[in-house]
PDB file of N, CA and C in Angstrom:
ATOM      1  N   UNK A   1     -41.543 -27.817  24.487  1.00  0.00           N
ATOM      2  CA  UNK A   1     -41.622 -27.128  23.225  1.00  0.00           C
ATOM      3  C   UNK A   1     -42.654 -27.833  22.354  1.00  0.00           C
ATOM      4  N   UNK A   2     -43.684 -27.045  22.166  1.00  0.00           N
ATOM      5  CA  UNK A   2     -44.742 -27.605  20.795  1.00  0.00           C
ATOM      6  C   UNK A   2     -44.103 -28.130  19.589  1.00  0.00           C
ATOM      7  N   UNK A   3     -45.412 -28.755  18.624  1.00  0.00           N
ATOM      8  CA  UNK A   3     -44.642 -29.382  17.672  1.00  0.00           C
ATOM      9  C   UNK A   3     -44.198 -28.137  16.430  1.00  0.00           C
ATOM     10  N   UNK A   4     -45.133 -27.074  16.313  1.00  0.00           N
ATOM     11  CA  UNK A   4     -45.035 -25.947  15.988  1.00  0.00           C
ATOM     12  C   UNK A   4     -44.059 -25.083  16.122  1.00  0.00           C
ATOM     13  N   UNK A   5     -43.697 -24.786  17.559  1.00  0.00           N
ATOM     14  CA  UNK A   5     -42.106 -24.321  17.520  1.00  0.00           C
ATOM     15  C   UNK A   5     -41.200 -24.995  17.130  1.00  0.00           C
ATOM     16  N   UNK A   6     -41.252 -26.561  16.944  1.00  0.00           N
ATOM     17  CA  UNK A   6     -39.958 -26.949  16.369  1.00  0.00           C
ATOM     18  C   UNK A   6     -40.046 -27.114  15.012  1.00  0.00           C
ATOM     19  N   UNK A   7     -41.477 -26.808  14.682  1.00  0.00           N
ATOM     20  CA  UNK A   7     -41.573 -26.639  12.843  1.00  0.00           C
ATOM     21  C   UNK A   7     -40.465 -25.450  12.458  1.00  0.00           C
ATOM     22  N   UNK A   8     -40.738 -24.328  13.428  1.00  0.00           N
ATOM     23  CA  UNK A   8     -40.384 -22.791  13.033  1.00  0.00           C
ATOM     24  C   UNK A   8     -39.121 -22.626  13.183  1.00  0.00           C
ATOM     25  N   UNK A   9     -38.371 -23.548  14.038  1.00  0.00           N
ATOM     26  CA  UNK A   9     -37.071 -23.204  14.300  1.00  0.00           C
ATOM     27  C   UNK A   9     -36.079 -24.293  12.953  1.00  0.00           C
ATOM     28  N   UNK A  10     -36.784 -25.075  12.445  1.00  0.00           N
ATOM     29  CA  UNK A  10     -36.372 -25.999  11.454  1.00  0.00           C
ATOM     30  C   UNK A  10     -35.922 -24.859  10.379  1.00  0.00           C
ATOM     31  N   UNK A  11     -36.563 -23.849  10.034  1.00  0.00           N
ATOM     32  CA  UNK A  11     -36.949 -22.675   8.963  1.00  0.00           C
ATOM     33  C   UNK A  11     -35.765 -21.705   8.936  1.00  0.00           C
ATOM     34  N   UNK A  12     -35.373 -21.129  10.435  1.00  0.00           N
ATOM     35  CA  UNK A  12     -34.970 -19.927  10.820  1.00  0.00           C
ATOM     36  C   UNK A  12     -33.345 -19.667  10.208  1.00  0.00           C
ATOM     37  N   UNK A  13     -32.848 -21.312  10.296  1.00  0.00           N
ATOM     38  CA  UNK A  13     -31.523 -21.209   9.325  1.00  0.00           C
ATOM     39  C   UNK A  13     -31.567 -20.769   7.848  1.00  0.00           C
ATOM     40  N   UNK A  14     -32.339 -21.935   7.384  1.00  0.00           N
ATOM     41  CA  UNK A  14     -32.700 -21.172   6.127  1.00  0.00           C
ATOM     42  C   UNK A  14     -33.238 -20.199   5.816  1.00  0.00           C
ATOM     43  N   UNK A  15     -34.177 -19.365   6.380  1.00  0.00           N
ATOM     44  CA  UNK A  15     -34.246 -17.821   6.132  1.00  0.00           C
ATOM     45  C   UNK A  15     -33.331 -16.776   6.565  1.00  0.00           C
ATOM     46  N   UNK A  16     -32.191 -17.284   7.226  1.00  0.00           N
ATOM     47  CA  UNK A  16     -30.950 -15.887   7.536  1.00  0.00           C
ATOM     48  C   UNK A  16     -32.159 -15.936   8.942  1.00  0.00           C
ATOM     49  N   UNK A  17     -33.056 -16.020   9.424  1.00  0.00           N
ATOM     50  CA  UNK A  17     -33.276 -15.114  11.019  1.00  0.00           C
ATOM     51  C   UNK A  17     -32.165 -14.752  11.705  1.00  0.00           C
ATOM     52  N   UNK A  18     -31.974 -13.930  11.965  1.00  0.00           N
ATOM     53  CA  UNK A  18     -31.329 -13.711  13.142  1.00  0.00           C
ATOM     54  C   UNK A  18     -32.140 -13.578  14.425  1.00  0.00           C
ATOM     55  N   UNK A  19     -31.868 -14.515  15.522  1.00  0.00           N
ATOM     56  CA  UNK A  19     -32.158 -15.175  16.998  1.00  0.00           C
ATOM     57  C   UNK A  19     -31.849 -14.331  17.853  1.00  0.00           C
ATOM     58  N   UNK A  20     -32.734 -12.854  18.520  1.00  0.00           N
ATOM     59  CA  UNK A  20     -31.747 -12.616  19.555  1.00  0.00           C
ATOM     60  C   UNK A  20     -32.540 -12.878  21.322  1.00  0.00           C
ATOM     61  N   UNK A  21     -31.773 -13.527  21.768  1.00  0.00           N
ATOM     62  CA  UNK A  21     -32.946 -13.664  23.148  1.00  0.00           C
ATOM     63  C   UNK A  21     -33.628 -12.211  23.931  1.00  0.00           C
ATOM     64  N   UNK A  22     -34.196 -13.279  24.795  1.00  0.00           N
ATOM     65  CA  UNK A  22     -35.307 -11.786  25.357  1.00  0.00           C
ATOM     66  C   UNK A  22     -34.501 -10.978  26.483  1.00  0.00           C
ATOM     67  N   UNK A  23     -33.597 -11.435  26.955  1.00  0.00           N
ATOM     68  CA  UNK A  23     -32.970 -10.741  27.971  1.00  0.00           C
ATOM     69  C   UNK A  23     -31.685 -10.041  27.254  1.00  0.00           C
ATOM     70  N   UNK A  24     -31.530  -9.699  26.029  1.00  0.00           N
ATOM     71  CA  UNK A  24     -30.472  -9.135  25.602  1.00  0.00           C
ATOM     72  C   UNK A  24     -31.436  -7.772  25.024  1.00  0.00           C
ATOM     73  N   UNK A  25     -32.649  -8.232  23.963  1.00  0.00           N
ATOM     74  CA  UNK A  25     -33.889  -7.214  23.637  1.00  0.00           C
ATOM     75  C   UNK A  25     -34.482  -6.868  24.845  1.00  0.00           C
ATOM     76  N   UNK A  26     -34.987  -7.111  25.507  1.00  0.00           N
ATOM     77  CA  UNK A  26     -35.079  -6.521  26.887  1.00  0.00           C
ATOM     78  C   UNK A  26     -34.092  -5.352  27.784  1.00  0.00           C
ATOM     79  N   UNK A  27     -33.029  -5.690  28.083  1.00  0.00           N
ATOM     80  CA  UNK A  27     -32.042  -4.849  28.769  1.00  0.00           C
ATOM     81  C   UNK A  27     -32.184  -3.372  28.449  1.00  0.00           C
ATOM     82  N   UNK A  28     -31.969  -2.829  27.189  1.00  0.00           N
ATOM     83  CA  UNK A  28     -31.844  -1.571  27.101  1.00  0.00           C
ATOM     84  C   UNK A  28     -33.337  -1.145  28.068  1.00  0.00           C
ATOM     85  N   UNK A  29     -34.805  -1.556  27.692  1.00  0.00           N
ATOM     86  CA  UNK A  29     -35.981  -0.849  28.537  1.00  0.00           C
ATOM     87  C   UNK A  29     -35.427  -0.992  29.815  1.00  0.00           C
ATOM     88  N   UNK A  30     -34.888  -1.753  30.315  1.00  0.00           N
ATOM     89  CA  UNK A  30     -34.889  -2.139  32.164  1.00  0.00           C
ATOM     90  C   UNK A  30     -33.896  -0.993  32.423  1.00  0.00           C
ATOM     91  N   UNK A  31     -32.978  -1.094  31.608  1.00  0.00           N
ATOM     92  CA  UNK A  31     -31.785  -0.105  31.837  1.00  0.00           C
ATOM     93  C   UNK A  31     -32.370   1.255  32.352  1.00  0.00           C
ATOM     94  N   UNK A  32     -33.301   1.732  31.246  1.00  0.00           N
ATOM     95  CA  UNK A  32     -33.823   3.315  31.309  1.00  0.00           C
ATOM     96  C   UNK A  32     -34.842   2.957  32.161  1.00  0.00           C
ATOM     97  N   UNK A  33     -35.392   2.006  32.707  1.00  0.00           N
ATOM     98  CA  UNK A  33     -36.644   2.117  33.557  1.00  0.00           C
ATOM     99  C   UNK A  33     -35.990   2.230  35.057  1.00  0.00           C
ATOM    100  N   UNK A  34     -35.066   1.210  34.881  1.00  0.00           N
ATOM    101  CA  UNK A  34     -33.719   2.378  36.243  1.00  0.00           C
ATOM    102  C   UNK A  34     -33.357   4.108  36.229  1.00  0.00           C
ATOM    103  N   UNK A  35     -33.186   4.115  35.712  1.00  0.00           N
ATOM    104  CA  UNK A  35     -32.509   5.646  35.623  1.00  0.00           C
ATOM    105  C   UNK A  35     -33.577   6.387  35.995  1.00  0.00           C
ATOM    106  N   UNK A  36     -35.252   5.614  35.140  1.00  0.00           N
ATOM    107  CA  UNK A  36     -36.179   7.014  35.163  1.00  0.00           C
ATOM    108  C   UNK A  36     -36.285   6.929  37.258  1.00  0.00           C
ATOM    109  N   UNK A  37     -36.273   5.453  37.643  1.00  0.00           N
ATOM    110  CA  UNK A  37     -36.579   5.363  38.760  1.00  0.00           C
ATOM    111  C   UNK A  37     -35.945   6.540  39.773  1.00  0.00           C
ATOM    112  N   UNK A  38     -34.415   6.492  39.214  1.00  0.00           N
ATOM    113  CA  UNK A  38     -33.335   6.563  40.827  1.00  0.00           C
ATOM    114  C   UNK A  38     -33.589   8.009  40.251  1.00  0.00           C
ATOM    115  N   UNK A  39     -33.716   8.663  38.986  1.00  0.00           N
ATOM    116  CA  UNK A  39     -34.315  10.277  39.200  1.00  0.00           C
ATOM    117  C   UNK A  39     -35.400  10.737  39.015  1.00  0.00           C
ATOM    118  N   UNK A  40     -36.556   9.984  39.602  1.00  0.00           N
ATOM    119  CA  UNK A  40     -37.449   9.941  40.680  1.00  0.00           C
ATOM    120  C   UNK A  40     -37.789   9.857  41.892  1.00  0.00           C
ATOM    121  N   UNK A  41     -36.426   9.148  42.288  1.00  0.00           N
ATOM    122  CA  UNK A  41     -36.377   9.182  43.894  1.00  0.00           C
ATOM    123  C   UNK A  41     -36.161  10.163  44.815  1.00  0.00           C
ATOM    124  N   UNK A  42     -35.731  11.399  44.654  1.00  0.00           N
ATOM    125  CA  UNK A  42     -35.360  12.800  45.095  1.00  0.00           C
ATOM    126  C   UNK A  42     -36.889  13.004  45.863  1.00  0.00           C
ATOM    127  N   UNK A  43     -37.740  12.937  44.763  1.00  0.00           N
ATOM    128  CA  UNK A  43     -38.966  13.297  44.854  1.00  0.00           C
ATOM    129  C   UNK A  43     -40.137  12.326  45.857  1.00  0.00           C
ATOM    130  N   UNK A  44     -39.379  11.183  45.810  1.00  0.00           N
ATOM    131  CA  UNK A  44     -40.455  10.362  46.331  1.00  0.00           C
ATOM    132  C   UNK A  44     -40.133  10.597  47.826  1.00  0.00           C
ATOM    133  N   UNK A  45     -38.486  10.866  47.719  1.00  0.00           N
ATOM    134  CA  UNK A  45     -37.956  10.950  49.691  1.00  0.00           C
ATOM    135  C   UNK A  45     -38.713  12.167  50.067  1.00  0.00           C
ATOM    136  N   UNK A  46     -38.969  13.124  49.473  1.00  0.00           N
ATOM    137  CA  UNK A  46     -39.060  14.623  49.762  1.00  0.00           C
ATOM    138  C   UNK A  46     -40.189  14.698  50.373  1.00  0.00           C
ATOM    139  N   UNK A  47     -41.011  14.224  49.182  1.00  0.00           N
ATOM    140  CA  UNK A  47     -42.619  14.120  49.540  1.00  0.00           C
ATOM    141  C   UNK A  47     -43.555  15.335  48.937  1.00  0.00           C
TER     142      UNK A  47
END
């Protein structure tokens, strides 16, 4: 961790941030990037 990120995270209490990680903001896209997949697949078996 830079000295910079630990400037920024010194801050984040005192401004209220709210922290949310990348794999929780992430999930919902992966979620629907499944779905668009598996009803796409009809099409990909078919040809």
């Amino acid at each position: 961790m830079g000295r910079s990120r630990r400037r920024q995270m010194k801050f984040w209490p005192i401004r209220g941030t709210l922290v949310i990680p990348d794999i929780i903001c992430n999930a919902p896209g992966a979620v629907v990037s499944y779905f668009e997949w598996v009803q796409g697949l009809p099409i990909l078996l078919l040809g």
